[in-house]
C-alpha atoms as a PDB file:
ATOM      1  CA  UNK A   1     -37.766  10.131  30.444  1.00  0.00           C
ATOM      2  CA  UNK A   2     -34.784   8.602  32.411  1.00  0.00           C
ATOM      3  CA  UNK A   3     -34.993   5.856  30.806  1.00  0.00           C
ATOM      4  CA  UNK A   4     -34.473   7.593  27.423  1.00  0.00           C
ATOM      5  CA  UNK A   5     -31.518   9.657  28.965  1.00  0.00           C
ATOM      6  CA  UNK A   6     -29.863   6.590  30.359  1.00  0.00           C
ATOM      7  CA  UNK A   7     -30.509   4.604  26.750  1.00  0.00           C
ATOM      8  CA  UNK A   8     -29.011   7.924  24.875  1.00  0.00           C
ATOM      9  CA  UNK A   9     -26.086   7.805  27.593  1.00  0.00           C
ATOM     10  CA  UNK A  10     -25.096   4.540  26.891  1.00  0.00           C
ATOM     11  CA  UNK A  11     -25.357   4.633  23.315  1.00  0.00           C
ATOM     12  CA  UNK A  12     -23.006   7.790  23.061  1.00  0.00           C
ATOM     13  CA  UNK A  13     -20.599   5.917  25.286  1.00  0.00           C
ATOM     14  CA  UNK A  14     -20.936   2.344  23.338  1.00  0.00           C
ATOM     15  CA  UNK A  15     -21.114   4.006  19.686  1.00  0.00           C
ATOM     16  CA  UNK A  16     -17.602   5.562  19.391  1.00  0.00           C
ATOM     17  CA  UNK A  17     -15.489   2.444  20.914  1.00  0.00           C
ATOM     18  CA  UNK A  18     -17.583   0.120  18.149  1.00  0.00           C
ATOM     19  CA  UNK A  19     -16.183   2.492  15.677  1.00  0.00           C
ATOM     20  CA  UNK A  20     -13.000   2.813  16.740  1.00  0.00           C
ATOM     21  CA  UNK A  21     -12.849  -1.015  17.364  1.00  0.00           C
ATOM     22  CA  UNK A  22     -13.532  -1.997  13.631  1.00  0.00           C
ATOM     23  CA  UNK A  23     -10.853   1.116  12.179  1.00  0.00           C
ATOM     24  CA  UNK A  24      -8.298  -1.979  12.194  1.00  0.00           C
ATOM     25  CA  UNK A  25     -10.385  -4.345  10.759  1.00  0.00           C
ATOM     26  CA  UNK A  26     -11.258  -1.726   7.988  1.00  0.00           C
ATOM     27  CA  UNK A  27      -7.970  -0.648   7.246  1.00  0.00           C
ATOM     28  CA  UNK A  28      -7.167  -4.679   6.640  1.00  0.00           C
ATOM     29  CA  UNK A  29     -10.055  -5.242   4.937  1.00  0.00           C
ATOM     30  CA  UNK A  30      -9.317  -2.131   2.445  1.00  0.00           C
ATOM     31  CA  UNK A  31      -5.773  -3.183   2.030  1.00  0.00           C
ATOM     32  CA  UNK A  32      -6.675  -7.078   0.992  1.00  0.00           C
ATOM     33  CA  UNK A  33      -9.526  -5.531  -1.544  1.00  0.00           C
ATOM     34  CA  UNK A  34      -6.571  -3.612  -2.495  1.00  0.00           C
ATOM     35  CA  UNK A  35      -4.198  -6.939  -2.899  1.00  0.00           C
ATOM     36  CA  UNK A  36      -7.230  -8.805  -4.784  1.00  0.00           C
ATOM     37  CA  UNK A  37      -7.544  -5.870  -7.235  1.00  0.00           C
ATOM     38  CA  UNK A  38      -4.074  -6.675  -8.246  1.00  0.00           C
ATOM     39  CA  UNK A  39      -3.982 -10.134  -8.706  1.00  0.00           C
ATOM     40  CA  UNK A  40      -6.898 -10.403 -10.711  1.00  0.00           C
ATOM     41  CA  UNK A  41      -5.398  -7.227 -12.724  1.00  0.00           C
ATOM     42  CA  UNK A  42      -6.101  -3.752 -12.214  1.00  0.00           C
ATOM     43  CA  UNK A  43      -5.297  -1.179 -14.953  1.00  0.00           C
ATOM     44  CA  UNK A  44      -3.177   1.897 -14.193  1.00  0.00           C
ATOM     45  CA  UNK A  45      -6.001   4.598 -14.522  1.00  0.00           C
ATOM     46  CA  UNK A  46      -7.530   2.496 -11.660  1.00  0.00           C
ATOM     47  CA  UNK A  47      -4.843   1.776  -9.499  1.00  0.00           C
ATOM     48  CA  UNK A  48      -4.345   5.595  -8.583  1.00  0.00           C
ATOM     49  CA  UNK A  49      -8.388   5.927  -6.852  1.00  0.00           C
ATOM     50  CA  UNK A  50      -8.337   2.492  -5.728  1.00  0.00           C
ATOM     51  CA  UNK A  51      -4.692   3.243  -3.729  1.00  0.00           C
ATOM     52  CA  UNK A  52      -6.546   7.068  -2.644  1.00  0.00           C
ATOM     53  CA  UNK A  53      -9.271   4.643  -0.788  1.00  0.00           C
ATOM     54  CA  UNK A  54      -6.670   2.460   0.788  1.00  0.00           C
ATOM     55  CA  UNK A  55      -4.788   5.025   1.998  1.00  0.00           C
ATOM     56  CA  UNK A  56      -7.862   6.786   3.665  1.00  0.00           C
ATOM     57  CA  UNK A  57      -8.747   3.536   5.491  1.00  0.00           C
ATOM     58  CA  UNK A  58      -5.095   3.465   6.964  1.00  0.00           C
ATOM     59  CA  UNK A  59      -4.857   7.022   7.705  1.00  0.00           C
ATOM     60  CA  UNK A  60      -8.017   6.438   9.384  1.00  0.00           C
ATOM     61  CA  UNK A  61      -6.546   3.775  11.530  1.00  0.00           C
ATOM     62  CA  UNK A  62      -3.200   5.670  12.014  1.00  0.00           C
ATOM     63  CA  UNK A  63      -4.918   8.207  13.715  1.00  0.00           C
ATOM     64  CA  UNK A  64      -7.204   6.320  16.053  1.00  0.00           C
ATOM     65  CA  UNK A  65      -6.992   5.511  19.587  1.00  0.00           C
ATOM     66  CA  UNK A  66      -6.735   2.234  18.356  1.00  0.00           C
ATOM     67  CA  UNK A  67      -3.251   3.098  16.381  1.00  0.00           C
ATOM     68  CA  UNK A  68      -1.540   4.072  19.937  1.00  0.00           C
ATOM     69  CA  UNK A  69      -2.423   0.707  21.371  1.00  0.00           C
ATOM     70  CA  UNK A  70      -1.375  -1.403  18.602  1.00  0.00           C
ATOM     71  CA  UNK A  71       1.510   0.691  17.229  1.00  0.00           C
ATOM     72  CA  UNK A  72       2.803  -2.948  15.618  1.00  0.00           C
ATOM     73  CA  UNK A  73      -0.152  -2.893  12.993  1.00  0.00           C
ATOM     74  CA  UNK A  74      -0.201   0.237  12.540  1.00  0.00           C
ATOM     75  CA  UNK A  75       3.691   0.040  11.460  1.00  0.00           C
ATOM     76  CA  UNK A  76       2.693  -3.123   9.377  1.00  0.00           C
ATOM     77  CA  UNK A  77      -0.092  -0.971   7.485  1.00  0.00           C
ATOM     78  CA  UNK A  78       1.873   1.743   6.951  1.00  0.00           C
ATOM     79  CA  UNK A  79       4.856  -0.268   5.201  1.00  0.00           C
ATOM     80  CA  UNK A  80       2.134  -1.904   3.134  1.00  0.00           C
ATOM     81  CA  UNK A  81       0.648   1.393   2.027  1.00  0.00           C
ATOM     82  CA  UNK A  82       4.546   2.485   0.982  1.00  0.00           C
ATOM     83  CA  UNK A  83       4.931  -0.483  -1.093  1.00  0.00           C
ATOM     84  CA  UNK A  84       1.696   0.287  -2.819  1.00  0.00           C
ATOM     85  CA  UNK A  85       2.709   3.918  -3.064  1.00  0.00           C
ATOM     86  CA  UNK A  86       6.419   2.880  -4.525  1.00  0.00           C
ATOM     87  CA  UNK A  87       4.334   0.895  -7.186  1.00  0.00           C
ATOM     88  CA  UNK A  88       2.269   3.790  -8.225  1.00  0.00           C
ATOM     89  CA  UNK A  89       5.704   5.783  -8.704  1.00  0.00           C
ATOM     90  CA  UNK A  90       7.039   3.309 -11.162  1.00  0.00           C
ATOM     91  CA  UNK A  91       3.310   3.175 -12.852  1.00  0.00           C
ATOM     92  CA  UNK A  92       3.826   6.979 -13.106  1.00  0.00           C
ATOM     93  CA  UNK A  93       7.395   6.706 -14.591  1.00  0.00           C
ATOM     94  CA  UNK A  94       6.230   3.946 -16.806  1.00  0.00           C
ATOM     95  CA  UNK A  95       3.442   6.315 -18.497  1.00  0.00           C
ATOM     96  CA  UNK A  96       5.405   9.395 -18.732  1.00  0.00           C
ATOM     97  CA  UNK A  97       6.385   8.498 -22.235  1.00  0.00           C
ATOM     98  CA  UNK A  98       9.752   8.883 -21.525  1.00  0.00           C
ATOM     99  CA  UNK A  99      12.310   6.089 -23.160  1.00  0.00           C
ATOM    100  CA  UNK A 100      11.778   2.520 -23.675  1.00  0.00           C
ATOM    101  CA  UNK A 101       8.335   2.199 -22.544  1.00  0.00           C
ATOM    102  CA  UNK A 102       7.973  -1.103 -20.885  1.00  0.00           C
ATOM    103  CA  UNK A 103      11.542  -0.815 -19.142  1.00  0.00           C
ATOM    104  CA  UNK A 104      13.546   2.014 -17.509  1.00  0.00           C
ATOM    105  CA  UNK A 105      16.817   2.867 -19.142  1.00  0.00           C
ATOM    106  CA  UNK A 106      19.267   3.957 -16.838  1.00  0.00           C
ATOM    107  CA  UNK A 107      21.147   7.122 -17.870  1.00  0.00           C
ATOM    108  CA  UNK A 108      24.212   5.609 -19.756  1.00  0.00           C
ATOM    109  CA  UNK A 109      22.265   4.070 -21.701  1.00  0.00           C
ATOM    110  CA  UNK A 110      20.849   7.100 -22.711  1.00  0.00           C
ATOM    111  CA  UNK A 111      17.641   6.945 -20.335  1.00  0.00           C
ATOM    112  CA  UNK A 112      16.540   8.784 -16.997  1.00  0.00           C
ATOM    113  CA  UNK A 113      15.542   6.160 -15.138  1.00  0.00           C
ATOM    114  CA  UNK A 114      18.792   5.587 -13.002  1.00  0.00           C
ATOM    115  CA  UNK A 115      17.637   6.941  -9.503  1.00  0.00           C
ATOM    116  CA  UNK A 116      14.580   5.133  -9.728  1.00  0.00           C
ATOM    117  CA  UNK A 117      16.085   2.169 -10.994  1.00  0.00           C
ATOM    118  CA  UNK A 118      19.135   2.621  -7.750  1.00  0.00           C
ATOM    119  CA  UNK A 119      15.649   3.235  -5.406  1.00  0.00           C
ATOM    120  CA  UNK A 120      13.918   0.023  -6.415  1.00  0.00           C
ATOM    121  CA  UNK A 121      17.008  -2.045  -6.107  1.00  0.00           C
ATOM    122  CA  UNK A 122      18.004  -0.545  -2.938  1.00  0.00           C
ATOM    123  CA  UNK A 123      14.389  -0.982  -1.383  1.00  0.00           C
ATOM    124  CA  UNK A 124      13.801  -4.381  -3.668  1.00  0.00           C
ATOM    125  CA  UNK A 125      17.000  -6.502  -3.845  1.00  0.00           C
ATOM    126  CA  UNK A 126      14.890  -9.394  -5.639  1.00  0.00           C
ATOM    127  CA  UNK A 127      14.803  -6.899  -8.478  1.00  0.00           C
ATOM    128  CA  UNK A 128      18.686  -7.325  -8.897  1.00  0.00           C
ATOM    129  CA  UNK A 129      18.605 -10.313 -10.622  1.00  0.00           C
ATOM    130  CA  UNK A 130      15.764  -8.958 -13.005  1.00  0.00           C
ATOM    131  CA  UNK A 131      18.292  -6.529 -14.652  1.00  0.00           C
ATOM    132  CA  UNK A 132      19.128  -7.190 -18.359  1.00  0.00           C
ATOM    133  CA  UNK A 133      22.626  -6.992 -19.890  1.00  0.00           C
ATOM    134  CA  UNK A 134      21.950  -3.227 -20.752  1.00  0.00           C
ATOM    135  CA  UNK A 135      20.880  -2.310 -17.161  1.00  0.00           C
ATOM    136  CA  UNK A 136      17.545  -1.977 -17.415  1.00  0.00           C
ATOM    137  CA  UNK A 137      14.825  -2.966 -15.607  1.00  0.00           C
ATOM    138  CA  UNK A 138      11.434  -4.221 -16.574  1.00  0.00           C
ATOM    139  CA  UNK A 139       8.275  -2.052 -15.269  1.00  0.00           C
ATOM    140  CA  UNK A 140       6.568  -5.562 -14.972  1.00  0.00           C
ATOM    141  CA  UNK A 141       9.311  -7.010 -12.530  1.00  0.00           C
ATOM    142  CA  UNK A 142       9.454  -4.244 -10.524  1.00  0.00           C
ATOM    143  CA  UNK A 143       5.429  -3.890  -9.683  1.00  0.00           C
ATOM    144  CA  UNK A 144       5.928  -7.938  -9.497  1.00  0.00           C
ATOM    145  CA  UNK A 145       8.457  -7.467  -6.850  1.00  0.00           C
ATOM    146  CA  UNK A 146       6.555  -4.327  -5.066  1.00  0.00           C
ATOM    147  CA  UNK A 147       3.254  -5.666  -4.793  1.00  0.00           C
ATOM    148  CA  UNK A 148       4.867  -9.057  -3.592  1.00  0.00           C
ATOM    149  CA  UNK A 149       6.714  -7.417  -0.776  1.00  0.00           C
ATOM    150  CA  UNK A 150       3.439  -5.708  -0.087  1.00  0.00           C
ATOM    151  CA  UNK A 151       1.260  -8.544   0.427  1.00  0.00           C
ATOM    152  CA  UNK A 152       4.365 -10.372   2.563  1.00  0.00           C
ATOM    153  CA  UNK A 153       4.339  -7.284   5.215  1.00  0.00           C
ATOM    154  CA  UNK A 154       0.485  -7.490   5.114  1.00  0.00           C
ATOM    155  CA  UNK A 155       0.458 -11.175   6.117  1.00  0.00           C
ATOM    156  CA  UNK A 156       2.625 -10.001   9.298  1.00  0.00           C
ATOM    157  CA  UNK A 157      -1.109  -8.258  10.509  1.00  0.00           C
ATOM    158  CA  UNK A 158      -3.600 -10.995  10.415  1.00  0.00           C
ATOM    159  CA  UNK A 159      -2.054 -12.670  13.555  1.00  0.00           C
ATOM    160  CA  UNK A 160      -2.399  -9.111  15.430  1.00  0.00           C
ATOM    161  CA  UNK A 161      -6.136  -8.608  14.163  1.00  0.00           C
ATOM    162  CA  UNK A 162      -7.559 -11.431  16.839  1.00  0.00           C
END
């Protein structure tokens, strides 16, 4: 019987640190599956559930013990899930069925698209040279230049996962 009790004991104590130990490893793992999705071409009506899983892995970090000792990665994940959120807003924007639909119009010419269009090249400054002579802005170049940003800030977390 005390052996059980000391086997239970030690399991309760061992079980919730190997948990806690892999919520960084997860949350990396989930945002690269996230990444690969992308580059081998995910459609829109998948991008929303696939970014809803991603984001519960790196909520799931940001909250662990784990978060407060590495507050680096967690800052790195977090910036990578905002890129990946930003790109979801301009896939939203893209399939309102508003205006031109592959590119957003900016209001003078006749569009609504001019505070997202100031947001992406504020947050994006690649995008600038991407304009065309009528101001607008391809939906393609800016997910290009979102998701690219996104997997640069997630290469900053590999070195920290060792």
């Amino acid at each position: 019987m005390k052996r059980v009790f000391i086997l239970l004991f030690l399991l309760v104590l061992w079980f919730p640190l190997t948990v806690n130990a892999q919520s960084s490893k997860d949350a990396y793992k989930a945002l690269k599956k996230l990444e690969a999705k992308i580059q081998t071409g995910i459609s829109y009506k998948e991008y929303g559930p696939a970014l809803g899983d991603t984001k519960f892995e790196v909520n799931m970090f940001s909250e662990s013990a784990e978060a407060k000792e590495k507050p680096r990665l967690k800052e790195i994940f977090n910036k990578t899930i905002g890129h990946y959120e930003e790109a979801g807003t301009v896939w939203r924007y893209r399939f309102a069925g508003r205006g031109v639909p592959n590119c957003m119009v900016p209001s003078d010419q006749g569009g609504d698209d001019s505070a997202l269009i100031q947001q992406i090249l504020r947050s994006y400054p690649s995008t600038r040279s991407k304009i065309d002579s009528m101001g607008r802005l391809w939906y393609e170049d800016a997910l290009k230049a979102i998701w690219q940003e996104a997997s640069e800030e997630l290469k900053k977390a590999g070195p920290l996962l060792k």
